[in-house]
N, C-alpha and C. Protein backbone atom coordinates (compact mmCIF):
# COMPACT_ATOMS: atom_id res chain seq x y z
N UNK A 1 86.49 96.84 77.62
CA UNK A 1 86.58 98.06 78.40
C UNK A 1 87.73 98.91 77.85
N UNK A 2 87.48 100.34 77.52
CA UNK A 2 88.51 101.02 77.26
C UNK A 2 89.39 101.05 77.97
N UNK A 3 91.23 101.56 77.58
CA UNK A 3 92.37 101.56 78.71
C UNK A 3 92.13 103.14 78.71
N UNK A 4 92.40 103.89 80.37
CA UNK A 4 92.33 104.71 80.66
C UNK A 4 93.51 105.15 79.88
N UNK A 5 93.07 106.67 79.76
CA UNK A 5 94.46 107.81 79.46
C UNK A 5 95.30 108.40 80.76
N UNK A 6 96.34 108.33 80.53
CA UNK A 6 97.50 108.19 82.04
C UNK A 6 97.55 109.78 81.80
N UNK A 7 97.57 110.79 83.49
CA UNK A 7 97.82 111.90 83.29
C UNK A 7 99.30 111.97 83.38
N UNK A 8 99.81 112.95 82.27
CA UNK A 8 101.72 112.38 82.57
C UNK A 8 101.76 112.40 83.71
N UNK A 9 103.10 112.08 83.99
CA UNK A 9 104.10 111.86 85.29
C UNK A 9 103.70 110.35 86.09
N UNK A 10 102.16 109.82 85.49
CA UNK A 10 101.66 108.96 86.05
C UNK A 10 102.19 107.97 86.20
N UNK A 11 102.82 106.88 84.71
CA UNK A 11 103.70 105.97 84.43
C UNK A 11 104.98 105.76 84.84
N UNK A 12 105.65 107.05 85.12
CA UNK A 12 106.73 107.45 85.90
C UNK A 12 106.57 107.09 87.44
N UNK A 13 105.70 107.31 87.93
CA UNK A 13 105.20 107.24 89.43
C UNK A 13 105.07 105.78 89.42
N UNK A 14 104.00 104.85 88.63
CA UNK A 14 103.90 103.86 88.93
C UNK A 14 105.26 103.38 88.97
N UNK A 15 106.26 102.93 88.22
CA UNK A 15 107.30 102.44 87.62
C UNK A 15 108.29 102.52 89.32
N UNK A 16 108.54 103.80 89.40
CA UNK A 16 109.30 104.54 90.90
C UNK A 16 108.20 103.13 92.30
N UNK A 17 107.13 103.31 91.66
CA UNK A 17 106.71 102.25 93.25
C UNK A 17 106.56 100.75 92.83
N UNK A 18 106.90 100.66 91.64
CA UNK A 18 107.16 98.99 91.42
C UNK A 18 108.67 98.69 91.66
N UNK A 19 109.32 99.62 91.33
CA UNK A 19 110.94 99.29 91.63
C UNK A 19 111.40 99.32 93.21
N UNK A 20 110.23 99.84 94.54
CA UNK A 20 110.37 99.76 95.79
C UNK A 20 110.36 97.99 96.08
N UNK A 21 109.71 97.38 94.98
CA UNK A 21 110.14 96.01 95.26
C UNK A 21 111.00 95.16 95.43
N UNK A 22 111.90 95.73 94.31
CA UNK A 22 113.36 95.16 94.20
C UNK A 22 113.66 95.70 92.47
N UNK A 23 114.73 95.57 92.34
CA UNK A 23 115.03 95.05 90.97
C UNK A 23 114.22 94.98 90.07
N UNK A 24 114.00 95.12 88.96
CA UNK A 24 113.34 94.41 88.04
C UNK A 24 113.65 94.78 86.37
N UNK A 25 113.47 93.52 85.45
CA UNK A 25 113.96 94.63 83.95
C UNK A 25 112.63 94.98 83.18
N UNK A 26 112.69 95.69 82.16
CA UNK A 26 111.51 96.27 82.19
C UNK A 26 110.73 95.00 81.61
N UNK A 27 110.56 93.97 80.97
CA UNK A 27 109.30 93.40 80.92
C UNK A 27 108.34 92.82 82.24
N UNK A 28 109.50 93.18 83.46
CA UNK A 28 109.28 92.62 84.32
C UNK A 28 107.78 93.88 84.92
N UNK A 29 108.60 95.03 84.77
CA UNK A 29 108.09 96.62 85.56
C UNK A 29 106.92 96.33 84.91
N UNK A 30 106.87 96.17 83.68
CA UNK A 30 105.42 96.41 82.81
C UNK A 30 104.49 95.36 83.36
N UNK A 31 105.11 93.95 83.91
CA UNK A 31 104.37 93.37 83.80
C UNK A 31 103.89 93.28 85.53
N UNK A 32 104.44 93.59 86.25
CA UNK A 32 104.10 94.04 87.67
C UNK A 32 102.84 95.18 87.87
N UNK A 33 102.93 96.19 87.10
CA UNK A 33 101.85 97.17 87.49
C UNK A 33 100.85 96.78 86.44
N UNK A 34 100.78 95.93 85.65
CA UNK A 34 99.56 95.00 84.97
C UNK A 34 98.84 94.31 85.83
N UNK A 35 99.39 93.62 86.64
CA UNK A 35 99.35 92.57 87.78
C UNK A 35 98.33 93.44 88.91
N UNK A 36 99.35 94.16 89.13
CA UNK A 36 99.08 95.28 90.49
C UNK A 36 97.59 96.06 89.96
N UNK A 37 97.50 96.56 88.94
CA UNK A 37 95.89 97.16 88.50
C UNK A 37 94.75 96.25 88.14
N UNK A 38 95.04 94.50 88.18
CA UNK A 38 94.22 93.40 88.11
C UNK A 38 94.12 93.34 86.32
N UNK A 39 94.69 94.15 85.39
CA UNK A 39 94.96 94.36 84.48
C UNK A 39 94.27 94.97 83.51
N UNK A 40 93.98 96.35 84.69
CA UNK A 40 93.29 97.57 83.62
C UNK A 40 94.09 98.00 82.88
N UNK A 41 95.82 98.38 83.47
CA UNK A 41 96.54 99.02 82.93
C UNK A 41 97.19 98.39 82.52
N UNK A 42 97.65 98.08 80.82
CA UNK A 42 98.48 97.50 80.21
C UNK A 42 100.10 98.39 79.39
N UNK A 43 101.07 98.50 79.90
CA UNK A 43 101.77 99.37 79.49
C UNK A 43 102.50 99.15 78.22
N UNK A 44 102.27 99.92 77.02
CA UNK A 44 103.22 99.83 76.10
C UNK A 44 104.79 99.57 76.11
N UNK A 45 105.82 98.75 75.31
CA UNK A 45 107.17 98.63 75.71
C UNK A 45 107.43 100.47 75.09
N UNK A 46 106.19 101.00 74.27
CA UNK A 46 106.89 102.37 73.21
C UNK A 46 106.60 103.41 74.31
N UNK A 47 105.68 102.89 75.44
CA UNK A 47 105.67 104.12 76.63
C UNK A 47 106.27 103.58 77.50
N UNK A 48 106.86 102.48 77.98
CA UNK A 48 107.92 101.94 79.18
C UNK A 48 109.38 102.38 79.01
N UNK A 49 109.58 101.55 77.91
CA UNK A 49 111.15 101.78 77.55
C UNK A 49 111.84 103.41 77.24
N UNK A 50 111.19 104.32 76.94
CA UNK A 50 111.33 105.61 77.12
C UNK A 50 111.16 106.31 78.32
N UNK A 51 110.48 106.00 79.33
CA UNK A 51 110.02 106.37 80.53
C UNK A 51 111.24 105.75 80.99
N UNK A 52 111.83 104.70 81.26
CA UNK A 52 113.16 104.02 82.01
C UNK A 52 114.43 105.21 81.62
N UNK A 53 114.07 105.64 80.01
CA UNK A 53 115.64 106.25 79.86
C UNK A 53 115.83 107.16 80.30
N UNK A 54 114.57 108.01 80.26
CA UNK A 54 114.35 109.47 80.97
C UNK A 54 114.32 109.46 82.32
N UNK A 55 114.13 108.57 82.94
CA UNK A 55 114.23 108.50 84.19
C UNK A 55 116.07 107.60 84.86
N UNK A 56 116.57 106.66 84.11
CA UNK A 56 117.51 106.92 84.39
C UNK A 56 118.56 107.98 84.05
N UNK A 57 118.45 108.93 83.33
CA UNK A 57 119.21 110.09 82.84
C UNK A 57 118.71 111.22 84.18
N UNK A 58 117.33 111.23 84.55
CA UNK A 58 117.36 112.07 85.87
C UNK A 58 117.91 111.63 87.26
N UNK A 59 118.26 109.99 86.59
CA UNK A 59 119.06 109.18 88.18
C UNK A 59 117.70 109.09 89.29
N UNK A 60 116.86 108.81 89.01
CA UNK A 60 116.04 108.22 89.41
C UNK A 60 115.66 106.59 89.94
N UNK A 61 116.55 105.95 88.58
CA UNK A 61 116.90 105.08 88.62
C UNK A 61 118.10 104.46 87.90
N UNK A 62 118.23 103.04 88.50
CA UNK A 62 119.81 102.84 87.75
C UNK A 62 119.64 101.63 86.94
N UNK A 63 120.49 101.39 86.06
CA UNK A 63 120.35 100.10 85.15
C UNK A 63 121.78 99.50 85.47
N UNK A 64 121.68 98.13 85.37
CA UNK A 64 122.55 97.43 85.20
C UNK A 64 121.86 95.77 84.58
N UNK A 65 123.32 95.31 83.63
CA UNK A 65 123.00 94.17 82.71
C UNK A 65 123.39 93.20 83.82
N UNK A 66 121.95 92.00 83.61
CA UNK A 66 122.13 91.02 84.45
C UNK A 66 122.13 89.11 83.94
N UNK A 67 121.81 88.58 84.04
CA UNK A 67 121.21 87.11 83.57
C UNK A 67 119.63 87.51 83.74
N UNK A 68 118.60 87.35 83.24
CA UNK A 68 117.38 87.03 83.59
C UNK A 68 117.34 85.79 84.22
N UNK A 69 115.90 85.26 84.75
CA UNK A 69 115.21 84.12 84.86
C UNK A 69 115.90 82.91 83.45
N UNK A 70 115.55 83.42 82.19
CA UNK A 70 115.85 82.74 81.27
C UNK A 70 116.94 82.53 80.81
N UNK A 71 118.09 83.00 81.80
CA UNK A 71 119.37 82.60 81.49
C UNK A 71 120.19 83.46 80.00
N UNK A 72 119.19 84.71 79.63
CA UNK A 72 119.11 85.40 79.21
C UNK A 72 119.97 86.92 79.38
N UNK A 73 120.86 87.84 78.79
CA UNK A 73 120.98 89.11 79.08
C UNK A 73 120.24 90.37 78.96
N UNK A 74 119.39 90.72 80.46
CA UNK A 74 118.57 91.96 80.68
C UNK A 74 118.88 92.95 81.39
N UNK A 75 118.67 94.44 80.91
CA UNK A 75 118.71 95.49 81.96
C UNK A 75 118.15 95.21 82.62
N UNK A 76 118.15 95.32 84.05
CA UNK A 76 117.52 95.40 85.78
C UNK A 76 117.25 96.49 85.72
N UNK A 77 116.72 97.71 86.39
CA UNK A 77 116.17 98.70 86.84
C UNK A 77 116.19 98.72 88.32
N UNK A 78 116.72 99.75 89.26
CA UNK A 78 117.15 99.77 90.66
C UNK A 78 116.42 100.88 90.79
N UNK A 79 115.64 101.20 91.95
CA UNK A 79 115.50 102.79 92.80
C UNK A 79 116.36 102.76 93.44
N UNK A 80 116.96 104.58 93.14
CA UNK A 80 117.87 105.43 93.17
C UNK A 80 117.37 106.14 95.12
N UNK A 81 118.29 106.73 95.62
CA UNK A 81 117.82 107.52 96.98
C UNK A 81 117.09 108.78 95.91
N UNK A 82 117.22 109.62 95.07
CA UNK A 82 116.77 110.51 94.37
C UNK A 82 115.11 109.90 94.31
N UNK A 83 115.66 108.96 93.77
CA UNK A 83 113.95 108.44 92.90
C UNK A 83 113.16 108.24 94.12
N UNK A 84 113.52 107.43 95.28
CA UNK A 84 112.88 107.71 96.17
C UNK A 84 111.79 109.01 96.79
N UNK A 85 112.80 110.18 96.67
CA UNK A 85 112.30 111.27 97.17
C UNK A 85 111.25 111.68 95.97
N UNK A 86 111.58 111.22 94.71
CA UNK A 86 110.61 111.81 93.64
C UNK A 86 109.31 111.00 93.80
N UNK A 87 109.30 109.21 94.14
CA UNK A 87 108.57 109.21 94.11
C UNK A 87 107.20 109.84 95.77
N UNK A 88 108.43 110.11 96.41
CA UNK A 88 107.07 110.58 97.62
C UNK A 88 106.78 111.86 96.70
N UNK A 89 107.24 112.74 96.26
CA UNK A 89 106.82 113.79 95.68
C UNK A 89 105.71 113.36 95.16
N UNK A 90 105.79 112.79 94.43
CA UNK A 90 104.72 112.67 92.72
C UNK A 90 103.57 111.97 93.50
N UNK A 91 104.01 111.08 94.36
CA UNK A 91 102.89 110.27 95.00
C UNK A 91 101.82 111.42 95.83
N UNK A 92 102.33 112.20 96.72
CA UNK A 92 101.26 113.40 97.63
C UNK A 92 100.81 114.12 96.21
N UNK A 93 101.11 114.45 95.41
CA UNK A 93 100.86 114.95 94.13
C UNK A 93 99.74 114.45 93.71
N UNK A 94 99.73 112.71 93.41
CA UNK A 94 98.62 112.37 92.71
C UNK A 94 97.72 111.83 93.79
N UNK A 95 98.01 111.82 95.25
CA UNK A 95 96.99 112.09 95.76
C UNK A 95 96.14 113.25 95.87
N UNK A 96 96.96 114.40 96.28
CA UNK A 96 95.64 115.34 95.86
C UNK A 96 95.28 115.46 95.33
N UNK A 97 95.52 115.09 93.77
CA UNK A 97 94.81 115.05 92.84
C UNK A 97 93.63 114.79 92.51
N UNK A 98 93.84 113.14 93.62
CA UNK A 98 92.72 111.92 93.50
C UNK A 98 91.62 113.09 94.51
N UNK A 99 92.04 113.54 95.18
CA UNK A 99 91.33 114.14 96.66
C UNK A 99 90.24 115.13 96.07
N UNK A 100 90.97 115.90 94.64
CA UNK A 100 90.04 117.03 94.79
C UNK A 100 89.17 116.82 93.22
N UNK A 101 89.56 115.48 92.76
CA UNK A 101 88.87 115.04 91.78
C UNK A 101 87.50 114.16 92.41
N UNK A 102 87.80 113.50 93.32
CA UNK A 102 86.91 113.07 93.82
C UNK A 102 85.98 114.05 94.72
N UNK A 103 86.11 115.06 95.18
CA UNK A 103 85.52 116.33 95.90
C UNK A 103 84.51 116.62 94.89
N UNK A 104 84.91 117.24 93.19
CA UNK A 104 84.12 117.29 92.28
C UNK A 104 82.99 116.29 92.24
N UNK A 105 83.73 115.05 91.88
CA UNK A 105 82.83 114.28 91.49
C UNK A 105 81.39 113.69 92.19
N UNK A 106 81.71 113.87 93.96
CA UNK A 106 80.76 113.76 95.00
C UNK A 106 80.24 115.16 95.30
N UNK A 107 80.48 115.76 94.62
CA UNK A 107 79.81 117.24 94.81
C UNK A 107 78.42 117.43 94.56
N UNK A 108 77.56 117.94 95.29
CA UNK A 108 75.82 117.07 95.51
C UNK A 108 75.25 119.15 95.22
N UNK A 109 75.92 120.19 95.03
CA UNK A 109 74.88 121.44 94.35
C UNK A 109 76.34 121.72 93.59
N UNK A 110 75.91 122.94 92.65
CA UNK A 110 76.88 123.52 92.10
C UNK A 110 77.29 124.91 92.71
N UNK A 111 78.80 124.90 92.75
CA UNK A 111 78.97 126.66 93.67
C UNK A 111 79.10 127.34 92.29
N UNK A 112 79.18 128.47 92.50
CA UNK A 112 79.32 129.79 91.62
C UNK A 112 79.52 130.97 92.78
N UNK A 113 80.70 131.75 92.02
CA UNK A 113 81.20 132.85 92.96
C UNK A 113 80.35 133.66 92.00
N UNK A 114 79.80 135.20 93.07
CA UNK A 114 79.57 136.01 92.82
C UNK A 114 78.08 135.77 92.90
């Protein structure tokens, strides 16, 4: 099955509602909304790890170096009160999105003005 094409801001959004979980470093983020889509969506580290920097530089979110699981040193990833509010933004966003894409798509004549 092909992997869908993400409309921007999309990966950003997911990322903002995987971090409402807690914590996490990014192999973790990537591997949570893999999980969470039953694993339609597989995220690149070359589209994750850029999406984290840009988003912690808007303070969206925060990093800090921790131990992993593996006894290992990893950035964590935190939601920010900012990122919060961005993600309700982006979220009513890509719902209407979903709302008026799906309006099209169940659309049963064709309109035409005029």
């Amino acid at each position: 099955m092909a992997r869908p094409d993400l409309p921007q801001g999309t990966l950003e959004t997911m990322i903002l509602k995987t971090l409402t979980w807690g914590p996490l470093h990014g192999f973790g983020i990537g591997r949570s909304i893999q999980r969470a889509s039953e694993d339609a969506l597989v995220i690149e580290t070359g589209s994750l790890y850029p999406a984290l920097y840009r988003m912690a530089k808007r303070k969206w979110i925060k990093a800090e170096w921790r131990r992993t699981e593996n006894n290992r040193r990893g950035k964590y990833y935190a939601l920010t009160a900012e990122g919060r509010k961005q993600l309700a933004a982006q979220s009513a966003s890509w719902l209407d999105l979903m709302q008026s894409v799906g309006r099209v798509l169940q659309a049963t004549e064709r309109k035409v003005d005029g």
